[in-house]
PDB file of N, CA and C in Angstrom:
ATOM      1  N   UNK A   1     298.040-116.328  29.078  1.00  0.00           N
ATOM      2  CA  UNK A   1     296.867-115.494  29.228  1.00  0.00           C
ATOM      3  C   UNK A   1     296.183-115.319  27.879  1.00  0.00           C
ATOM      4  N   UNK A   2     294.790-115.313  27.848  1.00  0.00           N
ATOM      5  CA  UNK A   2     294.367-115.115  26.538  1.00  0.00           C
ATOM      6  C   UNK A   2     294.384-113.624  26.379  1.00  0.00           C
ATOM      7  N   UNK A   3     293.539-113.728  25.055  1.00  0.00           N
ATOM      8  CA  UNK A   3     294.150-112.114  24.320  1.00  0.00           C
ATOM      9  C   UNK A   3     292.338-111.506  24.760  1.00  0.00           C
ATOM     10  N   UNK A   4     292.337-110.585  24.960  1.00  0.00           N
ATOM     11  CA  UNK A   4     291.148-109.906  24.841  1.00  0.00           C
ATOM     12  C   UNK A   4     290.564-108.805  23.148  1.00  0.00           C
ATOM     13  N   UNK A   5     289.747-108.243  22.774  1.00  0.00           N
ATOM     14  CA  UNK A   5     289.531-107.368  21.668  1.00  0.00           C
ATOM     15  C   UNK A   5     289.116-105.792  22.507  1.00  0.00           C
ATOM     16  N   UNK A   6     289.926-105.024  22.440  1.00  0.00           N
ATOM     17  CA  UNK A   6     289.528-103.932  22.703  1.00  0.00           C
ATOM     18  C   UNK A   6     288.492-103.188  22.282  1.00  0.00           C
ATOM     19  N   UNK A   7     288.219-101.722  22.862  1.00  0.00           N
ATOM     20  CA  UNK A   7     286.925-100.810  21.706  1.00  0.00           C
ATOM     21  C   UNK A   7     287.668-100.179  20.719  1.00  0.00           C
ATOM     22  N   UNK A   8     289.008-100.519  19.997  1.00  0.00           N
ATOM     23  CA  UNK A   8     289.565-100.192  19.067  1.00  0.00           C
ATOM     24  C   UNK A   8     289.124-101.082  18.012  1.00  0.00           C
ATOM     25  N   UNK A   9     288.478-101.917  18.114  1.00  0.00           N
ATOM     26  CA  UNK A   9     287.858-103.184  17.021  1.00  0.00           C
ATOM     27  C   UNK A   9     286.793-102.176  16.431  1.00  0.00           C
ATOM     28  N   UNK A  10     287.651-102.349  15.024  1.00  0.00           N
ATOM     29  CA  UNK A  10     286.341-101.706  13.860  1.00  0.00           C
ATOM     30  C   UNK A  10     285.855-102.740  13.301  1.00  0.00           C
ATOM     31  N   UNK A  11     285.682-104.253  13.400  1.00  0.00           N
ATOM     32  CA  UNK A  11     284.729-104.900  13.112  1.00  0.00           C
ATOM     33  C   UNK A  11     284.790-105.409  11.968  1.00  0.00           C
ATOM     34  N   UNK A  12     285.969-105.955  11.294  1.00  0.00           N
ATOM     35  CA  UNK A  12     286.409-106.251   9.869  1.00  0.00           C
ATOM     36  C   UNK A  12     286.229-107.456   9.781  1.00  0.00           C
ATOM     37  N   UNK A  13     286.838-108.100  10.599  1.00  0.00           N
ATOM     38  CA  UNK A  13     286.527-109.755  10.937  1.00  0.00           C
ATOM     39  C   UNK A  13     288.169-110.368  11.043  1.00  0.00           C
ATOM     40  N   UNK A  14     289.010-109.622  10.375  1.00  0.00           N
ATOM     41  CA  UNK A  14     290.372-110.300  10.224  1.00  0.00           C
ATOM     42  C   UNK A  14     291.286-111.089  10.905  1.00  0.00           C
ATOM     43  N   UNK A  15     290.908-110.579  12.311  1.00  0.00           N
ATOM     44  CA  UNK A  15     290.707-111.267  13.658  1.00  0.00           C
ATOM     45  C   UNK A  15     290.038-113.309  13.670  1.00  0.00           C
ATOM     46  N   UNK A  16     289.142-113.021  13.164  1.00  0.00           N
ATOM     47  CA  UNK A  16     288.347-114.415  13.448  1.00  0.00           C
ATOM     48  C   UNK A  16     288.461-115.010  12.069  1.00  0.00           C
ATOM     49  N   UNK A  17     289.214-114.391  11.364  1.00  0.00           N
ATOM     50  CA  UNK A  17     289.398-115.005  10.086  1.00  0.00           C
ATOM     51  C   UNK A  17     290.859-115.860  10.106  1.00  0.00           C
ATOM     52  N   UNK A  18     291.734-114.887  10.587  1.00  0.00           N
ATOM     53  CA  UNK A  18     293.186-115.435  11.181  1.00  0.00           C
ATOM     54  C   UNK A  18     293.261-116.442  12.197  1.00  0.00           C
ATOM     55  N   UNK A  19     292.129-116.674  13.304  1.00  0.00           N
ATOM     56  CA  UNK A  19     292.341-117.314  14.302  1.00  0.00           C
ATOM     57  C   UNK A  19     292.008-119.079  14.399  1.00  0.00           C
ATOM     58  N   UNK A  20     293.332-119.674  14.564  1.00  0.00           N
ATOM     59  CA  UNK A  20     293.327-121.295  14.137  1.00  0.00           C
ATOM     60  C   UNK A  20     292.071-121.760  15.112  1.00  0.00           C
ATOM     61  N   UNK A  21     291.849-122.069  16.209  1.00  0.00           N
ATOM     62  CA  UNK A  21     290.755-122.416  17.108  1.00  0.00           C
ATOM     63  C   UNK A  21     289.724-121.516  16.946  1.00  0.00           C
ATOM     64  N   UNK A  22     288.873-121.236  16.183  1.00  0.00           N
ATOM     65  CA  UNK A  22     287.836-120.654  15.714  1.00  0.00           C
ATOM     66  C   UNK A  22     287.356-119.665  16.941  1.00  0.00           C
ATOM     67  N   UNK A  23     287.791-118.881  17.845  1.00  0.00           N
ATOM     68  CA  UNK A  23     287.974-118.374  19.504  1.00  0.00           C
ATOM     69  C   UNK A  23     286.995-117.076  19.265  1.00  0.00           C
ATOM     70  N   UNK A  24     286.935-116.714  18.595  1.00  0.00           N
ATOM     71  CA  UNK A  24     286.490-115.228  17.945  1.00  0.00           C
ATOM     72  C   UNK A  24     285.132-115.256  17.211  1.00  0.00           C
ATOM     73  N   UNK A  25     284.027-114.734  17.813  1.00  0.00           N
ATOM     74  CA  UNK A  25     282.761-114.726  17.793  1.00  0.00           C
ATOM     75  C   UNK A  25     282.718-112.933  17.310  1.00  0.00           C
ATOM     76  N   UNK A  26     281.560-112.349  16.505  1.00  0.00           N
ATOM     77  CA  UNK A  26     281.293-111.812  15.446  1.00  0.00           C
ATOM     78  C   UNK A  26     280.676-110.637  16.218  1.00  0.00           C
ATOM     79  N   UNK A  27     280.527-109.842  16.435  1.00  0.00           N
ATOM     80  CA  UNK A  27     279.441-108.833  17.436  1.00  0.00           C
ATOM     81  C   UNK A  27     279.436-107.125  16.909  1.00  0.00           C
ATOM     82  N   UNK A  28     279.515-106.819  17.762  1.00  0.00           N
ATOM     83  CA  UNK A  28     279.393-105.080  17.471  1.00  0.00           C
ATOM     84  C   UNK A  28     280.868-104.585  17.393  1.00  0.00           C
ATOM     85  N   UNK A  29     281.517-105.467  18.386  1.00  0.00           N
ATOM     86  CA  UNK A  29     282.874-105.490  18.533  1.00  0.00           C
ATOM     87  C   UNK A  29     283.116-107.151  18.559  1.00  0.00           C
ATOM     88  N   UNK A  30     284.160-107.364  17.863  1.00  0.00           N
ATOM     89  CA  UNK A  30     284.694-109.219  18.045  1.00  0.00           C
ATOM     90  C   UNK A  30     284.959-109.343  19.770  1.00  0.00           C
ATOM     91  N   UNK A  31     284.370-110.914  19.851  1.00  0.00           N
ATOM     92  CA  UNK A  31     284.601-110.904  21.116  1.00  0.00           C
ATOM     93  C   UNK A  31     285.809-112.522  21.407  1.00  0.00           C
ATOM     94  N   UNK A  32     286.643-112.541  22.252  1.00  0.00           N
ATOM     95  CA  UNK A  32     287.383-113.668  22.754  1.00  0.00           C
ATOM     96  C   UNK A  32     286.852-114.536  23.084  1.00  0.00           C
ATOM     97  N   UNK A  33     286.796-115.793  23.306  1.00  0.00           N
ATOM     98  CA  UNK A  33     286.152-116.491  24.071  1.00  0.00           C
ATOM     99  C   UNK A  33     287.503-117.196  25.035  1.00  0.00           C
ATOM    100  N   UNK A  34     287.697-116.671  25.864  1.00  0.00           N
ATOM    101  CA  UNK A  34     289.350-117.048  26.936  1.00  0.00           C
ATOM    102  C   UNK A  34     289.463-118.467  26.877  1.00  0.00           C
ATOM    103  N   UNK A  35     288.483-119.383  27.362  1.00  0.00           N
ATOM    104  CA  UNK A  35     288.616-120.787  27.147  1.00  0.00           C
ATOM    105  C   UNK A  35     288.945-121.601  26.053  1.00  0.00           C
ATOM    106  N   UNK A  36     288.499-120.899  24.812  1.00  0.00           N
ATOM    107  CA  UNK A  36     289.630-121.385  23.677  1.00  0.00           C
ATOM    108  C   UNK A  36     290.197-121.002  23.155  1.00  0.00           C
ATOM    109  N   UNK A  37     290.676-119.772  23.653  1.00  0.00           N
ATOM    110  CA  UNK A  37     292.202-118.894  23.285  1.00  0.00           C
ATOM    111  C   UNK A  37     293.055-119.903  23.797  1.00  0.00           C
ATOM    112  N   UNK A  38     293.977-119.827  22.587  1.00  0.00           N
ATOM    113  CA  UNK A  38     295.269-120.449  22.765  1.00  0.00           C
ATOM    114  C   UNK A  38     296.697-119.610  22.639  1.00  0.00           C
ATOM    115  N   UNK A  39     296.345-118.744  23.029  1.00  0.00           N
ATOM    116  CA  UNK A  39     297.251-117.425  22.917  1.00  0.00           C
ATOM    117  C   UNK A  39     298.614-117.905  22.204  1.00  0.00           C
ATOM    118  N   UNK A  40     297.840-117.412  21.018  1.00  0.00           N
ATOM    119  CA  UNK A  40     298.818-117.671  19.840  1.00  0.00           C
ATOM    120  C   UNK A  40     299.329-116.179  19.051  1.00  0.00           C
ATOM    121  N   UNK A  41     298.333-115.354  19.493  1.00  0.00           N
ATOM    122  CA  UNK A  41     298.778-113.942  18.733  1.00  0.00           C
ATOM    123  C   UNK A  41     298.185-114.121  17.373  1.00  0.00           C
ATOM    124  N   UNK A  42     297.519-114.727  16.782  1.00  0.00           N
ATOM    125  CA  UNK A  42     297.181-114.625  15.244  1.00  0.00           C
ATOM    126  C   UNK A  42     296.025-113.706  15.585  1.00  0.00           C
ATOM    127  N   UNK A  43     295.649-113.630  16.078  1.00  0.00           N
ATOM    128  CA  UNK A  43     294.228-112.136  15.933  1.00  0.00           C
ATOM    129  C   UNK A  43     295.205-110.803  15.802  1.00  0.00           C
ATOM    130  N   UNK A  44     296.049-110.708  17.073  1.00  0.00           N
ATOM    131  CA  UNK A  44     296.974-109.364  16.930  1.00  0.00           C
ATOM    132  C   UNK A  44     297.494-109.275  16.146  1.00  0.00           C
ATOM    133  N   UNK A  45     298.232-110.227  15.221  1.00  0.00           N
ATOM    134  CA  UNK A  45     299.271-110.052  14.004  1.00  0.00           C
ATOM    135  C   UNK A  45     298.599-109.571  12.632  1.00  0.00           C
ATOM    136  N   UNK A  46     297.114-109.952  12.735  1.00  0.00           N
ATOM    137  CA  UNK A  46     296.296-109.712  11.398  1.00  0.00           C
ATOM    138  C   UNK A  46     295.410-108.131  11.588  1.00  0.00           C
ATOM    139  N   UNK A  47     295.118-107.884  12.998  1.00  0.00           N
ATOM    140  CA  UNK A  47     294.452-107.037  13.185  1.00  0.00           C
ATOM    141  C   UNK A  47     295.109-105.386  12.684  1.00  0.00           C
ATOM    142  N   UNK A  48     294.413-104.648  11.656  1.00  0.00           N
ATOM    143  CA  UNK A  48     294.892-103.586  11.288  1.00  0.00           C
ATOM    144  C   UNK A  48     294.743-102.237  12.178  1.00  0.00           C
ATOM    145  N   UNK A  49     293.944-102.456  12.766  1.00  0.00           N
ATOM    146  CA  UNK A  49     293.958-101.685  14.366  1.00  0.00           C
ATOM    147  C   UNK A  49     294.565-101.914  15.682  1.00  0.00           C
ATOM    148  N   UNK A  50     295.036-103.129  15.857  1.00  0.00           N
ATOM    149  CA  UNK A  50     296.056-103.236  17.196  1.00  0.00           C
ATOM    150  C   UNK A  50     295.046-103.757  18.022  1.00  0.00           C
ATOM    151  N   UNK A  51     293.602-104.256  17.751  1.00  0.00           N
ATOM    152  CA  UNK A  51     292.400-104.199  19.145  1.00  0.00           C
ATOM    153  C   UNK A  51     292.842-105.283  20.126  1.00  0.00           C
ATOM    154  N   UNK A  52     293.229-106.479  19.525  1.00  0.00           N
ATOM    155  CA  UNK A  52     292.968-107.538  20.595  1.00  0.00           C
ATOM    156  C   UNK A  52     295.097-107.401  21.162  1.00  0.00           C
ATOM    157  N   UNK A  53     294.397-107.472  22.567  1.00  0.00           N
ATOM    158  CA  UNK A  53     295.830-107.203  23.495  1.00  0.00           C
ATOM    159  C   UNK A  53     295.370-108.359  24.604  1.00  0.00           C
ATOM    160  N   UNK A  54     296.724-108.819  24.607  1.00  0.00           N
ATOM    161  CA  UNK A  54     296.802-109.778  25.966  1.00  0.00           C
ATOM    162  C   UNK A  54     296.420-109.483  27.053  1.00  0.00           C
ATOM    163  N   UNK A  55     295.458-109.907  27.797  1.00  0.00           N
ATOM    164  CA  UNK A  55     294.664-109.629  29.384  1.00  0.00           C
ATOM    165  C   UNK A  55     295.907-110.057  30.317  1.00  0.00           C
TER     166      UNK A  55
END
């Protein structure tokens, strides 16, 4: 299952900075893109808020 970004995303980028398949697009809140999540967990492991959680 891919990972989703919650409204706990404060918008740092660390997320789309960590993520090997470039999956993570830039917004008000970071957003997933499920089709090239490779649910690897590197957004959750970097994220200092906990936002992105597995759907």
């Amino acid at each position: 299952m891919a990972y989703k970004i919650t409204d706990a995303c404060i918008a740092c980028g660390a997320c789309a900075a960590g993520c090997p398949v470039e999956a993570i697009k830039e917004g008000a809140i970071y957003e997933i893109d499920p089709s090239a999540c490779i649910d690897c967990g590197a957004c959750a492991d970097v994220c200092p808020v906990g936002a992105p959680e597995q759907e």
